[in-house]
Protein backbone atom coordinates (compact mmCIF):
# COMPACT_ATOMS: atom_id res chain seq x y z
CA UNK A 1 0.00 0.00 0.00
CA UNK A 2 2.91 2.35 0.63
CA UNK A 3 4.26 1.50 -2.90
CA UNK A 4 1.14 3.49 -4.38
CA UNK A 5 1.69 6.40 -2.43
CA UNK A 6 -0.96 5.87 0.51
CA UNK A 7 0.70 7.60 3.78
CA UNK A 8 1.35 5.09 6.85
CA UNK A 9 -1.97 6.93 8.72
CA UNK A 10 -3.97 5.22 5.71
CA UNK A 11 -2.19 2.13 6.13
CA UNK A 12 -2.71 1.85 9.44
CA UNK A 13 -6.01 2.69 8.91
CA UNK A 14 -7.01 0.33 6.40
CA UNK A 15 -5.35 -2.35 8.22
CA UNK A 16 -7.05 -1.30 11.36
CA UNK A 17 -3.72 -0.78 13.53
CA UNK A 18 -2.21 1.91 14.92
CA UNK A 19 1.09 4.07 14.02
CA UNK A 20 3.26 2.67 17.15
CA UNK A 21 2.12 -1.39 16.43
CA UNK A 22 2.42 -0.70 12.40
CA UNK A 23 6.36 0.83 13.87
CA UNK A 24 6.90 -2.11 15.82
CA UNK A 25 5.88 -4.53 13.51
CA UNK A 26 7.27 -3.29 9.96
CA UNK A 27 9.53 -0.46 11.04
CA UNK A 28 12.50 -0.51 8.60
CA UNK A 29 11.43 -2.98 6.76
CA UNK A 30 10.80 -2.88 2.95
CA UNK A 31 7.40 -4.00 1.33
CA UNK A 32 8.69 -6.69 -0.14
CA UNK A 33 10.52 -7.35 3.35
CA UNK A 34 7.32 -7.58 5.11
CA UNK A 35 5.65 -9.80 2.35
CA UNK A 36 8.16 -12.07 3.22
CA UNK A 37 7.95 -12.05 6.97
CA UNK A 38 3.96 -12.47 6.25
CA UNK A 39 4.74 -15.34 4.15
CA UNK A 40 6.88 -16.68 6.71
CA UNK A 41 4.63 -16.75 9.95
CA UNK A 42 1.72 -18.12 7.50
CA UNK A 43 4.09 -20.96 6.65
CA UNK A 44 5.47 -21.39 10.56
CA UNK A 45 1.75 -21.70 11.82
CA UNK A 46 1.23 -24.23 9.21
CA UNK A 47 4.25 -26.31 10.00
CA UNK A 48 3.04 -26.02 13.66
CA UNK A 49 0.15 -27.71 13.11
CA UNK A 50 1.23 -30.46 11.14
CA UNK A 51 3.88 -31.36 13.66
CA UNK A 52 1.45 -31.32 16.92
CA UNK A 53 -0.95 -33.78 14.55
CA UNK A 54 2.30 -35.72 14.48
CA UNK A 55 3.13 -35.43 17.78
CA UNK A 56 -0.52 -36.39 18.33
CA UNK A 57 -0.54 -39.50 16.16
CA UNK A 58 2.66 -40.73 17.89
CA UNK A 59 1.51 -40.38 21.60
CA UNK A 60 -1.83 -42.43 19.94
CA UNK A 61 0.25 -45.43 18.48
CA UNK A 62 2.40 -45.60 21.61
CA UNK A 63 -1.02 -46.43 23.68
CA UNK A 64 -1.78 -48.31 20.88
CA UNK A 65 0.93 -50.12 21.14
CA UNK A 66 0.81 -50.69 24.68
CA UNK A 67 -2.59 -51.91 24.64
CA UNK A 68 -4.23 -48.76 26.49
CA UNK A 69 -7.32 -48.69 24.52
């Protein structure tokens, strides 16, 4: 949004965040920089997930194993 000349107020605004979190979160970074990080937690939430429903199927085939059900 701040590639097509929008001020960080109307960023902020449009994104419903203020100045100091918008600072915090993207200060210094490029647009394409923050893409990225975007891209990134998206990805690490996803890989999350898939390893507690690992972690999850392993804890279920120890009991299985075990005979515990």
């Amino acid at each position: 949004m701040l590639g097509t000349g929008a001020t960080i107020g109307q960023v902020c605004q449009r994104l419903g965040v203020s100045e100091p979190t918008f600072h915090r979160q993207y200060g210094g970074m490029k647009g394409s920089d923050a893409k990225r990080l975007k891209e990134l937690e998206q990805e690490n939430a996803r890989l999350k997930k898939l390893v507690a429903n690992q972690a999850l199927d392993m804890e279920i085939l120890k009991e299985a194993a075990q005979g515990n059900w």
